[in-house]
Every structure is written in structure tokens, then in C-alpha cells.
N, C-alpha and C. Protein backbone atom coordinates (compact mmCIF):
# COMPACT_ATOMS: atom_id res chain seq x y z
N UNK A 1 -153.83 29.78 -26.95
CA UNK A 1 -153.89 30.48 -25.69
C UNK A 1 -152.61 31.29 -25.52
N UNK A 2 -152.61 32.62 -25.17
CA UNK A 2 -151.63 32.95 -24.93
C UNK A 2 -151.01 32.78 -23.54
N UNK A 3 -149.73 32.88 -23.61
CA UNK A 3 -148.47 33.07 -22.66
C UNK A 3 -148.69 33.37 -21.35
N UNK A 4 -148.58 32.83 -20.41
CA UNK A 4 -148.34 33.45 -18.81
C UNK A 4 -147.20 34.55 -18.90
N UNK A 5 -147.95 35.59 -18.40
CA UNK A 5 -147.09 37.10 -18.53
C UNK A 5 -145.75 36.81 -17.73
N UNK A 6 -146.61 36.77 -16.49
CA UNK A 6 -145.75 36.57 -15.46
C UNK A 6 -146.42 35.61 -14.16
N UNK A 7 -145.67 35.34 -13.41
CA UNK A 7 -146.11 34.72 -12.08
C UNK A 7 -146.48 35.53 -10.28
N UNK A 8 -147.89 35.69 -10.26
CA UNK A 8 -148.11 36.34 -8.80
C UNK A 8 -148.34 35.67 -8.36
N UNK A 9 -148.14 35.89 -6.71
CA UNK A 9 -148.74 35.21 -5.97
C UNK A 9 -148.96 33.07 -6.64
N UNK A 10 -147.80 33.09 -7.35
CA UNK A 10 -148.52 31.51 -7.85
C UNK A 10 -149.10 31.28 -8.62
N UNK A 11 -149.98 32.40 -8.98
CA UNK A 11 -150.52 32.21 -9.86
C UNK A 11 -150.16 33.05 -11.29
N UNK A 12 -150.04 32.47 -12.43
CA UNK A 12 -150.03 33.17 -14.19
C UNK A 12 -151.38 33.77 -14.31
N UNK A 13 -150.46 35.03 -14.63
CA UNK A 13 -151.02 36.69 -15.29
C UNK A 13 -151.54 36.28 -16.87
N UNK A 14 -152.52 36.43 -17.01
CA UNK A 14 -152.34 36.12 -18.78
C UNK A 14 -152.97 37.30 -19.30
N UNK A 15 -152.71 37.30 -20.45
CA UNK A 15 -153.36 38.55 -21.36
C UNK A 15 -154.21 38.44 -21.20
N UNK A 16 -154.77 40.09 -21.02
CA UNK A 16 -156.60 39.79 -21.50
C UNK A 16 -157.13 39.29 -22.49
N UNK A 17 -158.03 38.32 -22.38
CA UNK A 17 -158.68 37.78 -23.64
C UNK A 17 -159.90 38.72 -24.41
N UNK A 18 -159.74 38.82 -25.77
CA UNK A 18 -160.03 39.71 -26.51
C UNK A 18 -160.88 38.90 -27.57
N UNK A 19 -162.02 38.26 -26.97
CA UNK A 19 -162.48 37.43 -28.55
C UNK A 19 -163.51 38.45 -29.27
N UNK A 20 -163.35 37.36 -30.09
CA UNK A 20 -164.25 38.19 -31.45
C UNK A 20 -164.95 37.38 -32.10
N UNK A 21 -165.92 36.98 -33.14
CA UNK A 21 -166.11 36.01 -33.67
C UNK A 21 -166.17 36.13 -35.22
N UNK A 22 -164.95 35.32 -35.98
CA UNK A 22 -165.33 35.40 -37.27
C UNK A 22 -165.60 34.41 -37.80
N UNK A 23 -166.48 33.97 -38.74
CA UNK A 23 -167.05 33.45 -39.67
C UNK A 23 -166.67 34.03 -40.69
N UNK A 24 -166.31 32.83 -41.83
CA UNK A 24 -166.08 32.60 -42.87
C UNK A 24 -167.02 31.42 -43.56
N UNK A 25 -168.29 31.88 -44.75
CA UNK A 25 -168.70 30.69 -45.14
C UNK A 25 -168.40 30.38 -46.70
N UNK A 26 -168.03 29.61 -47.26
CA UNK A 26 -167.40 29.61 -48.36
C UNK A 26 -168.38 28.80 -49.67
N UNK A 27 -168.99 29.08 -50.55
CA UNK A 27 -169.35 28.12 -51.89
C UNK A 27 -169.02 28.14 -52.93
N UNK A 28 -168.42 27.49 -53.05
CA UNK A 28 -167.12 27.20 -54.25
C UNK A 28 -167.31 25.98 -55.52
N UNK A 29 -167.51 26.34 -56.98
CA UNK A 29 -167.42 24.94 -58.09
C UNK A 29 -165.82 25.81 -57.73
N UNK A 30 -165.46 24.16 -58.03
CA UNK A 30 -163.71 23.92 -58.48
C UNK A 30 -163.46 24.09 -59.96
N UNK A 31 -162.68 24.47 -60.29
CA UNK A 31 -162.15 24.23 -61.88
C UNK A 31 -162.03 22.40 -62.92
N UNK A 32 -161.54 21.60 -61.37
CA UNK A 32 -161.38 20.07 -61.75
C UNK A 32 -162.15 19.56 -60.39
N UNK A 33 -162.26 18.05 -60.68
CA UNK A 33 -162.18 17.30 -59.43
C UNK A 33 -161.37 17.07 -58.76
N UNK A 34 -161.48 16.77 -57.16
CA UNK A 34 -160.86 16.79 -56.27
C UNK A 34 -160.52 15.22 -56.53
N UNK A 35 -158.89 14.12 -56.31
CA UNK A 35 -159.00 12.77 -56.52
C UNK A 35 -159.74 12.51 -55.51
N UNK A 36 -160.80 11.76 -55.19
CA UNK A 36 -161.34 11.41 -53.64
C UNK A 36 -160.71 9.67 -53.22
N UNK A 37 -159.49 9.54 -54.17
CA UNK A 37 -159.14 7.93 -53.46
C UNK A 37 -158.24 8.96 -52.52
N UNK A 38 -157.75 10.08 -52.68
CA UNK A 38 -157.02 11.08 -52.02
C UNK A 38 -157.22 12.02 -50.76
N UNK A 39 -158.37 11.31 -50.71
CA UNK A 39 -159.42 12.52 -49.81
C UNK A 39 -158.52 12.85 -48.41
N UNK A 40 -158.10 11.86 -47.85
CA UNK A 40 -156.99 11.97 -46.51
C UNK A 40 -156.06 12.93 -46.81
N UNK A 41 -155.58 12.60 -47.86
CA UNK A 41 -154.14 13.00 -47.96
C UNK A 41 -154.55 14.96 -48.67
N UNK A 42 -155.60 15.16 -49.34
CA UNK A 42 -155.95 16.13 -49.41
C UNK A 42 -156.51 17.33 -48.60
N UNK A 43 -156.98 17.01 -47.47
CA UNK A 43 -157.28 17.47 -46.26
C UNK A 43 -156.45 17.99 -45.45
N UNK A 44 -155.89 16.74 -44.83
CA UNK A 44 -154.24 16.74 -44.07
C UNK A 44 -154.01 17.87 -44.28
N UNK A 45 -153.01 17.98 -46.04
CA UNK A 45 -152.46 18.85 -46.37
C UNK A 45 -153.31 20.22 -46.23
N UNK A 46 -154.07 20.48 -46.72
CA UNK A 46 -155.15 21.97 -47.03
C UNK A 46 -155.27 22.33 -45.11
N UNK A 47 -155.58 21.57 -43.84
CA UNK A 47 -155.93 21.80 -42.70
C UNK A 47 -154.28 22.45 -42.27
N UNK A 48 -153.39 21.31 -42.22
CA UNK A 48 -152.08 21.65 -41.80
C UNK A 48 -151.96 23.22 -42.19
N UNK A 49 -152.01 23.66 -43.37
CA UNK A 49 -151.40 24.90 -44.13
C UNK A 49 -152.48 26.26 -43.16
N UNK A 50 -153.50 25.65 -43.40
CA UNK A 50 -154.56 26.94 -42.87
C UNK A 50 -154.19 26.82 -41.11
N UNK A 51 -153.79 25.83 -40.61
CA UNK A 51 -153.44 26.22 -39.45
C UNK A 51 -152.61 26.99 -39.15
N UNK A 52 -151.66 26.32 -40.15
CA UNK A 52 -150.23 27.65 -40.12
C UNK A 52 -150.58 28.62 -40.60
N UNK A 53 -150.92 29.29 -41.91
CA UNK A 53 -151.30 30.26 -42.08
C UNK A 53 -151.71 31.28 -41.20
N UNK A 54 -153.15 30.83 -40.59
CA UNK A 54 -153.64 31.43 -39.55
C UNK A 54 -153.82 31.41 -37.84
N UNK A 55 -152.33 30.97 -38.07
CA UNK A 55 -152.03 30.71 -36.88
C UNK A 55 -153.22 30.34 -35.51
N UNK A 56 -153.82 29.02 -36.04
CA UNK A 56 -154.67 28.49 -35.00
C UNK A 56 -153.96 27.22 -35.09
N UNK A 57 -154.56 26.75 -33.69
CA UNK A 57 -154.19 24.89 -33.06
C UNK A 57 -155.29 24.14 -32.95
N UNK A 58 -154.85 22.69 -33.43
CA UNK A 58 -156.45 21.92 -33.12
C UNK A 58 -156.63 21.81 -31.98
N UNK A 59 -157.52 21.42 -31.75
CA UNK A 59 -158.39 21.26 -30.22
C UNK A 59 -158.42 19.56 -30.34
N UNK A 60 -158.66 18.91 -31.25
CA UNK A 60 -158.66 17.68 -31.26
C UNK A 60 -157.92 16.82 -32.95
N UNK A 61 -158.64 15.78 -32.81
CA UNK A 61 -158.00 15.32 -34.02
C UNK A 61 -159.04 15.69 -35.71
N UNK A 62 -158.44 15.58 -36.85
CA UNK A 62 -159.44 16.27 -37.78
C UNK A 62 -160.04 14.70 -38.12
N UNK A 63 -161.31 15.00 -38.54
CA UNK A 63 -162.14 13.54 -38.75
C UNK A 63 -162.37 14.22 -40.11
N UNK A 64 -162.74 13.07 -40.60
CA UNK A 64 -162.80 13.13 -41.94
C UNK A 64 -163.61 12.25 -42.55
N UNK A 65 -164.48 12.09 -43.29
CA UNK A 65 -165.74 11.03 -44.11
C UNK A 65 -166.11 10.74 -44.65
N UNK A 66 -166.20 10.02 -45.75
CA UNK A 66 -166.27 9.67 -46.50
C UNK A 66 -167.64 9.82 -47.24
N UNK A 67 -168.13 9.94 -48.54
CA UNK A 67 -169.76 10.18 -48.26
C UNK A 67 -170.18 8.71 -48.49
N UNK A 68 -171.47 8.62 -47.84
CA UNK A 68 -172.12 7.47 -47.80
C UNK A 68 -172.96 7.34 -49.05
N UNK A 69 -173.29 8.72 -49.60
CA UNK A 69 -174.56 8.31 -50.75
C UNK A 69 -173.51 8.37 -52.05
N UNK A 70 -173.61 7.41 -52.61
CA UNK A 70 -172.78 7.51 -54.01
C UNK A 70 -173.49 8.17 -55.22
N UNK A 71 -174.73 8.96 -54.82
CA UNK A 71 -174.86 9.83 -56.13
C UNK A 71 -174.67 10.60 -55.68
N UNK A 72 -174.11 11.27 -54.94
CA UNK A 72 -173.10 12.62 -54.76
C UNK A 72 -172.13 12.48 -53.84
N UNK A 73 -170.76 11.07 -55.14
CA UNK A 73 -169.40 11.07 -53.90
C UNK A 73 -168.68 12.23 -53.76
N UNK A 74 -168.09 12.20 -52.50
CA UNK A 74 -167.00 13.09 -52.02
C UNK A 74 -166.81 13.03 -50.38
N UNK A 75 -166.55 14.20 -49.91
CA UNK A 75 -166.48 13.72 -47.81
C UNK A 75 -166.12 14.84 -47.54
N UNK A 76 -166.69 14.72 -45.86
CA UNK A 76 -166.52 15.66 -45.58
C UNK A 76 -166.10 16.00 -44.19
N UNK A 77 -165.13 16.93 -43.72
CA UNK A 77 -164.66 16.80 -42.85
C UNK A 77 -164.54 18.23 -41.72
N UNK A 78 -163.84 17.77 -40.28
CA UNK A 78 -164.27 19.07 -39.53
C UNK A 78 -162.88 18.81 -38.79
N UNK A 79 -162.46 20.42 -38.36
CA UNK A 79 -160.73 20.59 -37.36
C UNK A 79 -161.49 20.95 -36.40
N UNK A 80 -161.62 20.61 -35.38
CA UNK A 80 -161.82 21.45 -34.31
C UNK A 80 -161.00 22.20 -33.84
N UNK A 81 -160.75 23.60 -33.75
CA UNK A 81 -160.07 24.46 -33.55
C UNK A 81 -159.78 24.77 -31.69
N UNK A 82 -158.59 25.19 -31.01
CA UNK A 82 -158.93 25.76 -29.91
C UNK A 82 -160.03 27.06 -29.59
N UNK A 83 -160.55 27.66 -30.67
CA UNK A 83 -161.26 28.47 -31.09
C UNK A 83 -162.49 28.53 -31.60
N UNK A 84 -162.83 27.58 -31.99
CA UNK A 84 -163.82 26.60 -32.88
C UNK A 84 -163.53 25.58 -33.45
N UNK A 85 -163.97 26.04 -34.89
CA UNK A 85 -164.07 24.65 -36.04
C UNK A 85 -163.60 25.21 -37.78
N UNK A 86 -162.98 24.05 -38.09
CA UNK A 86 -163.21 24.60 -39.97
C UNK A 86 -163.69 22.85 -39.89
N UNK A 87 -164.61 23.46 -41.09
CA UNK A 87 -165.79 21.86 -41.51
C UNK A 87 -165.75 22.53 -42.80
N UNK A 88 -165.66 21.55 -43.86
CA UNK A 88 -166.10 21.14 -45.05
C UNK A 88 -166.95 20.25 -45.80
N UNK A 89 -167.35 20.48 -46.99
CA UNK A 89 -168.31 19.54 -47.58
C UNK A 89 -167.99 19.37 -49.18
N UNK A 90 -167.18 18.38 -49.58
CA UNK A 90 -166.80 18.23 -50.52
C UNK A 90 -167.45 17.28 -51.47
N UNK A 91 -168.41 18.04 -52.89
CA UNK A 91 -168.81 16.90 -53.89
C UNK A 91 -168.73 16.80 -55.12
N UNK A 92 -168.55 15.59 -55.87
CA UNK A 92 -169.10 15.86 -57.25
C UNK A 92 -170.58 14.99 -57.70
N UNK A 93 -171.71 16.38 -58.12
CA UNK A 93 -172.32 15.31 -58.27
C UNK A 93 -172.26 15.44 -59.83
N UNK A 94 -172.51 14.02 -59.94
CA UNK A 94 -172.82 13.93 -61.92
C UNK A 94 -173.58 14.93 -62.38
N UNK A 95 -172.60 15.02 -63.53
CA UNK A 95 -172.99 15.50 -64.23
C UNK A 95 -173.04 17.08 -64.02
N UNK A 96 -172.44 17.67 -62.74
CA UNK A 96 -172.57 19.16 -62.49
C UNK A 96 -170.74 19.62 -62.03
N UNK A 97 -170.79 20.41 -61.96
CA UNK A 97 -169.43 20.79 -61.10
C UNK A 97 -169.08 20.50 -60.36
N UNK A 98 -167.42 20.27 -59.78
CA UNK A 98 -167.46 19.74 -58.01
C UNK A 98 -167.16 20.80 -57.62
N UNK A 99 -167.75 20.90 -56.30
CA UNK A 99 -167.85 22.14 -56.00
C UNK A 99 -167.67 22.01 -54.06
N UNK A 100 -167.56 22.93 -53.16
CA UNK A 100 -166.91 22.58 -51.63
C UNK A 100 -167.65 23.31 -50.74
N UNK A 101 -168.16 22.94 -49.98
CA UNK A 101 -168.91 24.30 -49.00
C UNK A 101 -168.20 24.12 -47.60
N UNK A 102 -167.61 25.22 -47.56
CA UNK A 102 -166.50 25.20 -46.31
C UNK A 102 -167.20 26.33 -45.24
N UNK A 103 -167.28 25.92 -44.00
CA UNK A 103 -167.44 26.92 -42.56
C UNK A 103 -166.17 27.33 -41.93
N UNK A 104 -165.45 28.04 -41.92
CA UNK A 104 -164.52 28.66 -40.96
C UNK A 104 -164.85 29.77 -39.58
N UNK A 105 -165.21 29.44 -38.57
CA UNK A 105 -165.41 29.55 -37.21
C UNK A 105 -164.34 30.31 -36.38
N UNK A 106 -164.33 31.16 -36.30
CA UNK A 106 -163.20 31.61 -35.06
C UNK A 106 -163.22 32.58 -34.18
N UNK A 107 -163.12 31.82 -32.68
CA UNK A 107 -163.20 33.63 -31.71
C UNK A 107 -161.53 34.32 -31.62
N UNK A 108 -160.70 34.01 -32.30
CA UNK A 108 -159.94 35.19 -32.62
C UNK A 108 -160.01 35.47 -34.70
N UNK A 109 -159.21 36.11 -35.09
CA UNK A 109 -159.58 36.72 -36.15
C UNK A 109 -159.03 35.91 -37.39
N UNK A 110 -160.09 36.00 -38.28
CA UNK A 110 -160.08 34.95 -39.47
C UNK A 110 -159.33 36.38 -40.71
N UNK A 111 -158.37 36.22 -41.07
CA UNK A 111 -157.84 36.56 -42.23
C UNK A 111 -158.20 36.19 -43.43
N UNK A 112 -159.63 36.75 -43.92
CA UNK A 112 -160.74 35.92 -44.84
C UNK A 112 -159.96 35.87 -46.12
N UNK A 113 -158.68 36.99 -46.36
CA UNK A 113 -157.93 36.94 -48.01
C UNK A 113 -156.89 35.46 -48.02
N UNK A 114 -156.60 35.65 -46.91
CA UNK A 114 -155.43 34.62 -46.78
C UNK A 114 -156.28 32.80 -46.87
N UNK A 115 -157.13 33.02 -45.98
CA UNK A 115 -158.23 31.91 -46.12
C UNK A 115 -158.45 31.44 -47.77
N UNK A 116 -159.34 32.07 -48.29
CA UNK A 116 -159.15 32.13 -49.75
C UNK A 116 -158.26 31.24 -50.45
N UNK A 117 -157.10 32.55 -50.63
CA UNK A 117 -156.08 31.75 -50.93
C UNK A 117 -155.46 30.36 -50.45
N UNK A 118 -155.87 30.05 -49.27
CA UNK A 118 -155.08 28.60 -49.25
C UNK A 118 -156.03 27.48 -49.71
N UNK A 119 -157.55 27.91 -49.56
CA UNK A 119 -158.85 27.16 -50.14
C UNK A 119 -158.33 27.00 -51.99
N UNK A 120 -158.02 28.58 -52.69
CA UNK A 120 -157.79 28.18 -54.20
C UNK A 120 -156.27 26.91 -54.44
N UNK A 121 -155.33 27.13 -53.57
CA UNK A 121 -154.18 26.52 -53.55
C UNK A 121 -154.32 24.88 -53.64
N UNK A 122 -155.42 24.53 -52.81
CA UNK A 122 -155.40 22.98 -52.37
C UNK A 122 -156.81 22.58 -53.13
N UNK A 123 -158.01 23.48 -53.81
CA UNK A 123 -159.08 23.12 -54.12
C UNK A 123 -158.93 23.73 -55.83
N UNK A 124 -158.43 24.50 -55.82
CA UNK A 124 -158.32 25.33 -57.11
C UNK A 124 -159.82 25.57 -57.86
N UNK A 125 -160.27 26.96 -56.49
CA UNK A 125 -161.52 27.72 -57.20
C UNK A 125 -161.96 28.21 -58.44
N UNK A 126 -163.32 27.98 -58.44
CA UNK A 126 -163.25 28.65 -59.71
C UNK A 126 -164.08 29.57 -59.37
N UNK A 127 -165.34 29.90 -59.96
CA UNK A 127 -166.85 30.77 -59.03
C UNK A 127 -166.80 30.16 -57.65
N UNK A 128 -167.03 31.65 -57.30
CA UNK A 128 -167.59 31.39 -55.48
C UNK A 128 -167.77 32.45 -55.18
N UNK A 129 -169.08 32.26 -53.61
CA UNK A 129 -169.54 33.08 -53.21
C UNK A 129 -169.69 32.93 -51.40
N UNK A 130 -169.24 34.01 -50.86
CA UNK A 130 -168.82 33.83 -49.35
C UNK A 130 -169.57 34.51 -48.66
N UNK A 131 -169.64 34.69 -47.81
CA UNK A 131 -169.90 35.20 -46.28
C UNK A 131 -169.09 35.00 -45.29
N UNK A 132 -168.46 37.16 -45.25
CA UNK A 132 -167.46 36.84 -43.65
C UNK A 132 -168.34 37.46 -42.65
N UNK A 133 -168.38 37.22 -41.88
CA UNK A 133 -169.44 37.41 -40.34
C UNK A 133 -168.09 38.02 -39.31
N UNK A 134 -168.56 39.83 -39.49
CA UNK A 134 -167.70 39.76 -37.69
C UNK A 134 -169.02 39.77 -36.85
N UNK A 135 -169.11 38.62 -36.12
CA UNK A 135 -170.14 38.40 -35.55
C UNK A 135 -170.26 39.31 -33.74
N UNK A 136 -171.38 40.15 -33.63
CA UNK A 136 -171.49 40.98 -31.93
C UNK A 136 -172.55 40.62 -31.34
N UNK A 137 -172.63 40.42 -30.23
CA UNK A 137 -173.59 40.16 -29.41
C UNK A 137 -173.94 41.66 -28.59
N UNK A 138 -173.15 42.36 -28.44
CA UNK A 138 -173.12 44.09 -27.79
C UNK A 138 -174.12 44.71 -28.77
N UNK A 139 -175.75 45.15 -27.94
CA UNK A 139 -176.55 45.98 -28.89
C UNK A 139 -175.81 47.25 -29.19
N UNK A 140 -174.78 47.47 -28.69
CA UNK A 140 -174.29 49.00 -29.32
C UNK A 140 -173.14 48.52 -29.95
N UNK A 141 -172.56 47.68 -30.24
CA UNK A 141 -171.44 47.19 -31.75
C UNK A 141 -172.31 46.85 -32.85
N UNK A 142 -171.98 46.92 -34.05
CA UNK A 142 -172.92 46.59 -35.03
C UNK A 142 -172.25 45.16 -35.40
N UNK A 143 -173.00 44.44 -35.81
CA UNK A 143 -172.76 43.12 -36.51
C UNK A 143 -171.90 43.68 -38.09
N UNK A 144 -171.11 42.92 -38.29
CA UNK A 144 -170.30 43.63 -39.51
C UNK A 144 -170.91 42.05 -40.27
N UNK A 145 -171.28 42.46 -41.94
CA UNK A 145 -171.43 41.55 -42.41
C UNK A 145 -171.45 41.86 -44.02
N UNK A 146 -170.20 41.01 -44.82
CA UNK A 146 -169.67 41.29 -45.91
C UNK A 146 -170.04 40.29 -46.97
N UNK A 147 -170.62 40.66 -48.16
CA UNK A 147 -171.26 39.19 -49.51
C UNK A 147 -169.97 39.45 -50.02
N UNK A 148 -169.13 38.23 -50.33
CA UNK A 148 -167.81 38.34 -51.43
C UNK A 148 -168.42 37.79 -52.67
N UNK A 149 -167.98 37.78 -53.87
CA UNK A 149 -167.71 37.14 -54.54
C UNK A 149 -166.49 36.94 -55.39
N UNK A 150 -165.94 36.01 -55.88
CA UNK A 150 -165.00 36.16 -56.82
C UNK A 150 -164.87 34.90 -57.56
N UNK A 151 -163.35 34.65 -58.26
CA UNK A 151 -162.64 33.49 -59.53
C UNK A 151 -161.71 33.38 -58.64
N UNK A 152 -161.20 31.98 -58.05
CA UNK A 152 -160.11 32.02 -57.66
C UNK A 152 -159.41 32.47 -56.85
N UNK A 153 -158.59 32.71 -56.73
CA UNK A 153 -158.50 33.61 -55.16
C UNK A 153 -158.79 34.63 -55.57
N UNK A 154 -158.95 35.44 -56.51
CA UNK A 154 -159.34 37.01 -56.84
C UNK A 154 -160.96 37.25 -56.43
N UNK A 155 -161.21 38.56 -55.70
CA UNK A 155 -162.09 38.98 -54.88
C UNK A 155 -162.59 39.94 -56.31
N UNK A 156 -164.18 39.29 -56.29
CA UNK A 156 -164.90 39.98 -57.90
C UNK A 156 -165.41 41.52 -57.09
N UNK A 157 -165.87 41.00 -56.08
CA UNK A 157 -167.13 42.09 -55.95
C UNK A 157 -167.08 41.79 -54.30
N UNK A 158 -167.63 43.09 -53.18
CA UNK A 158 -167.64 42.75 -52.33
C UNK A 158 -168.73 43.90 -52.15
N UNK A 159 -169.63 43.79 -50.58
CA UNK A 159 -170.87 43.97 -50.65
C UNK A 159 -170.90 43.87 -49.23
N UNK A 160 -170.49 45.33 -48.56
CA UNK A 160 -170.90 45.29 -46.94
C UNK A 160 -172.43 45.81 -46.33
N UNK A 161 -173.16 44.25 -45.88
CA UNK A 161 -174.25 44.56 -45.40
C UNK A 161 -174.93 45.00 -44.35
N UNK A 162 -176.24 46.17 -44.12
CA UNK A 162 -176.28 46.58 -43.30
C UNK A 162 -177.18 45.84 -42.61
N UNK A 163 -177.45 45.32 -41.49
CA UNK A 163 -178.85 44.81 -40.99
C UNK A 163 -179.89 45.51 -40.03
N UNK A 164 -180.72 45.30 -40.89
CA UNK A 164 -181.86 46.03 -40.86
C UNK A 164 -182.04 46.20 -38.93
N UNK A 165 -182.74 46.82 -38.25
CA UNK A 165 -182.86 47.28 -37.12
C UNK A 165 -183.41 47.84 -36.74
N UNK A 166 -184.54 47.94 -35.43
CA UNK A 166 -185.93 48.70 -35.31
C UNK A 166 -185.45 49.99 -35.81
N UNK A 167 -184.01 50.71 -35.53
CA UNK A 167 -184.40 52.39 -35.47
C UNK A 167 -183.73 52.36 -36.80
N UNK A 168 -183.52 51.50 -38.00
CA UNK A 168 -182.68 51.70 -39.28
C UNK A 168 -183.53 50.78 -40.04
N UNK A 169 -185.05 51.23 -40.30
CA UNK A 169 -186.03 50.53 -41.10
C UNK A 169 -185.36 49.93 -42.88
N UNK A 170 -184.37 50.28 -43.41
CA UNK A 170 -184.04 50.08 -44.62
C UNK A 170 -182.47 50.07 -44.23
N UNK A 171 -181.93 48.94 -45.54
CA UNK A 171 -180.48 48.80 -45.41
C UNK A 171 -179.94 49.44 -46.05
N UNK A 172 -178.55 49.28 -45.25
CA UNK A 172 -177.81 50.69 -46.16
C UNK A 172 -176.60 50.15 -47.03
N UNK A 173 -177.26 49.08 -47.68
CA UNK A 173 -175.33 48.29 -48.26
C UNK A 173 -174.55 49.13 -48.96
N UNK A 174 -173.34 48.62 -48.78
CA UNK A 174 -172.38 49.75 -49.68
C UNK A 174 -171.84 48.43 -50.29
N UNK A 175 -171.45 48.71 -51.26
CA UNK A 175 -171.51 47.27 -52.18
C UNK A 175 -169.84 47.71 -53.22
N UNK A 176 -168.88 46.93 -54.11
CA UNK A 176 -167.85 47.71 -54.93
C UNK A 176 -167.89 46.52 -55.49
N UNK A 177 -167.83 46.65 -56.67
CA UNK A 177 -167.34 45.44 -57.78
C UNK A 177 -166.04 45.78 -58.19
């Protein structure tokens, strides 16, 4: 929340609030496994950093879980943001890749490169494929909506989509590898 400008009448002036909504959805194989006797201590760390990073505050405490089905261990956990949420889903199942499906939520603005990067730092990506959402509810703003892909924190290919719309019968993606 930002700052009381000043004081009128008794009452704090605050900035106008300016939300927005971004989404970040993330699917990621890792290069290795994640330790999961570590799972706390791996979280902690990866939540702490993206808070700082992107300068958001929790709203509450981060929960975290353990999975219940043991043919696909791992856990999974959610920050509630003053803004929203970041939730994850962390697994390995036999015999395939471990791999993370992360939601990042926010009504102020998600820095989707920086995101990334602190996801390869603490998960160490390998293939993945995203969705950033600037999400509008205003029929005259357009919904902005971008396919990433990449290795790691490096961005392979990106792919801004158009959505379709009674008076724009066909999409118009503009796409760059």
C-alpha cells in the first residue's frame, strides 16, 4: 500500500490506486530434482527473494504441503500476496522429469523477466512454457496476452496473442523466435 501523502482534514491523502492485473503462469521440467526433505527450506528461500525482487508483501503466512500421493512426491505451496497470490506445484513423478507449475497473480505489475529468473535461480529451469496475462476488464482496453517459451532463464520464443472478438473474426498473433 502506498504512503499517506499527506494529512486533511484528519484524514490521509493516498495515491491514486492504479491496479492492473498480471498473471504469470509458469510450466517448467527442471534440469535436477528439487531435495523435497528440503521442501521448507526451499520455498522460504525462492518466496523471500521474489518478494524482494518484486517488491510485493505477504498478506499472510506462506503454507506449504507436502504431497499426499506418493506416486507423484513433491508439495505444494501458496504466498498470499497484499495483491494476490504466488502458488506452486512441485513434482517428480517416476520415471519422468521434475518439473513445477507456478501461478503468479498480481494487481500491481509482475516483472515476468525478473520472475523467471529468480524461478531458474532456486528451481534451475530447463524447458518451459508460460503465460503472462495483462489481464482488462474495460471493453475498450484490449486484454494483452503473451505465449513465452524458453531454457532457463533465456526467453526462446515469444508470441503476442490476439483474442479473437465479434468485430476481429481471426487472430492477429505476432509471434518472434
Amino acid at each position: 500500500m502506498k504512503p499517506a501523502l499527506q494529512l486533511a482534514r484528519g484524514k490521509p491523502e493516498y495515491e491514486p490506486l492504479h491496479l492492473v492485473h498480471h498473471i504469470l503462469v509458469l510450466d517448467a521440467f527442471l534440469t535436477k530434482p528439487l531435495d523435497c526433505r528440503q521442501h521448507v527450506d526451499i520455498t522460504t528461500r525462492f518466496i523471500d527473494e521474489v518478494l524482494s525482487v518484486l517488491d510485493m508483501q505477504p498478506l499472510a503466512e506462506l503454507g506449504i504441503y507436502p504431497a499426499v500421493d506418493q506416486r507423484a512426491p513433491g508439495w505444494s505451496f501458496i504466498q498470499p500476496i497484499t495483491t494476490s497470490h504466488i502458488s506452486a506445484h512441485y513434482f517428480e513423478k517416476p520415471g519422468r522429469m521434475p518439473h513445477i507449475r507456478l501461478d503468479a497473480y498480481s494487481c500491481e505489475s509482475i516483472d515476468r523477466d525478473q520472475l523467471i529468473d529468480v524461478c531458474h535461480k532456486h528451481f534451475s529451469l530447463g524447458d518451459w512454457h508460460a503465460t503472462f496475462i495483462d489481464r482488462r476488464i474495460d471493453r475498450q482496453a484490449e486484454r494483452i496476452v503473451i505465449d513465452l517459451t524458453g531454457v532457463g532463464k533465456q526467453v526462446v520464443s515469444e508470441c503476442r496473442l490476439s483474442p479473437t472478438t465479434p468485430s476481429n473474426k481471426t487472430r492477429g498473433d505476432q509471434c518472434v523466435a
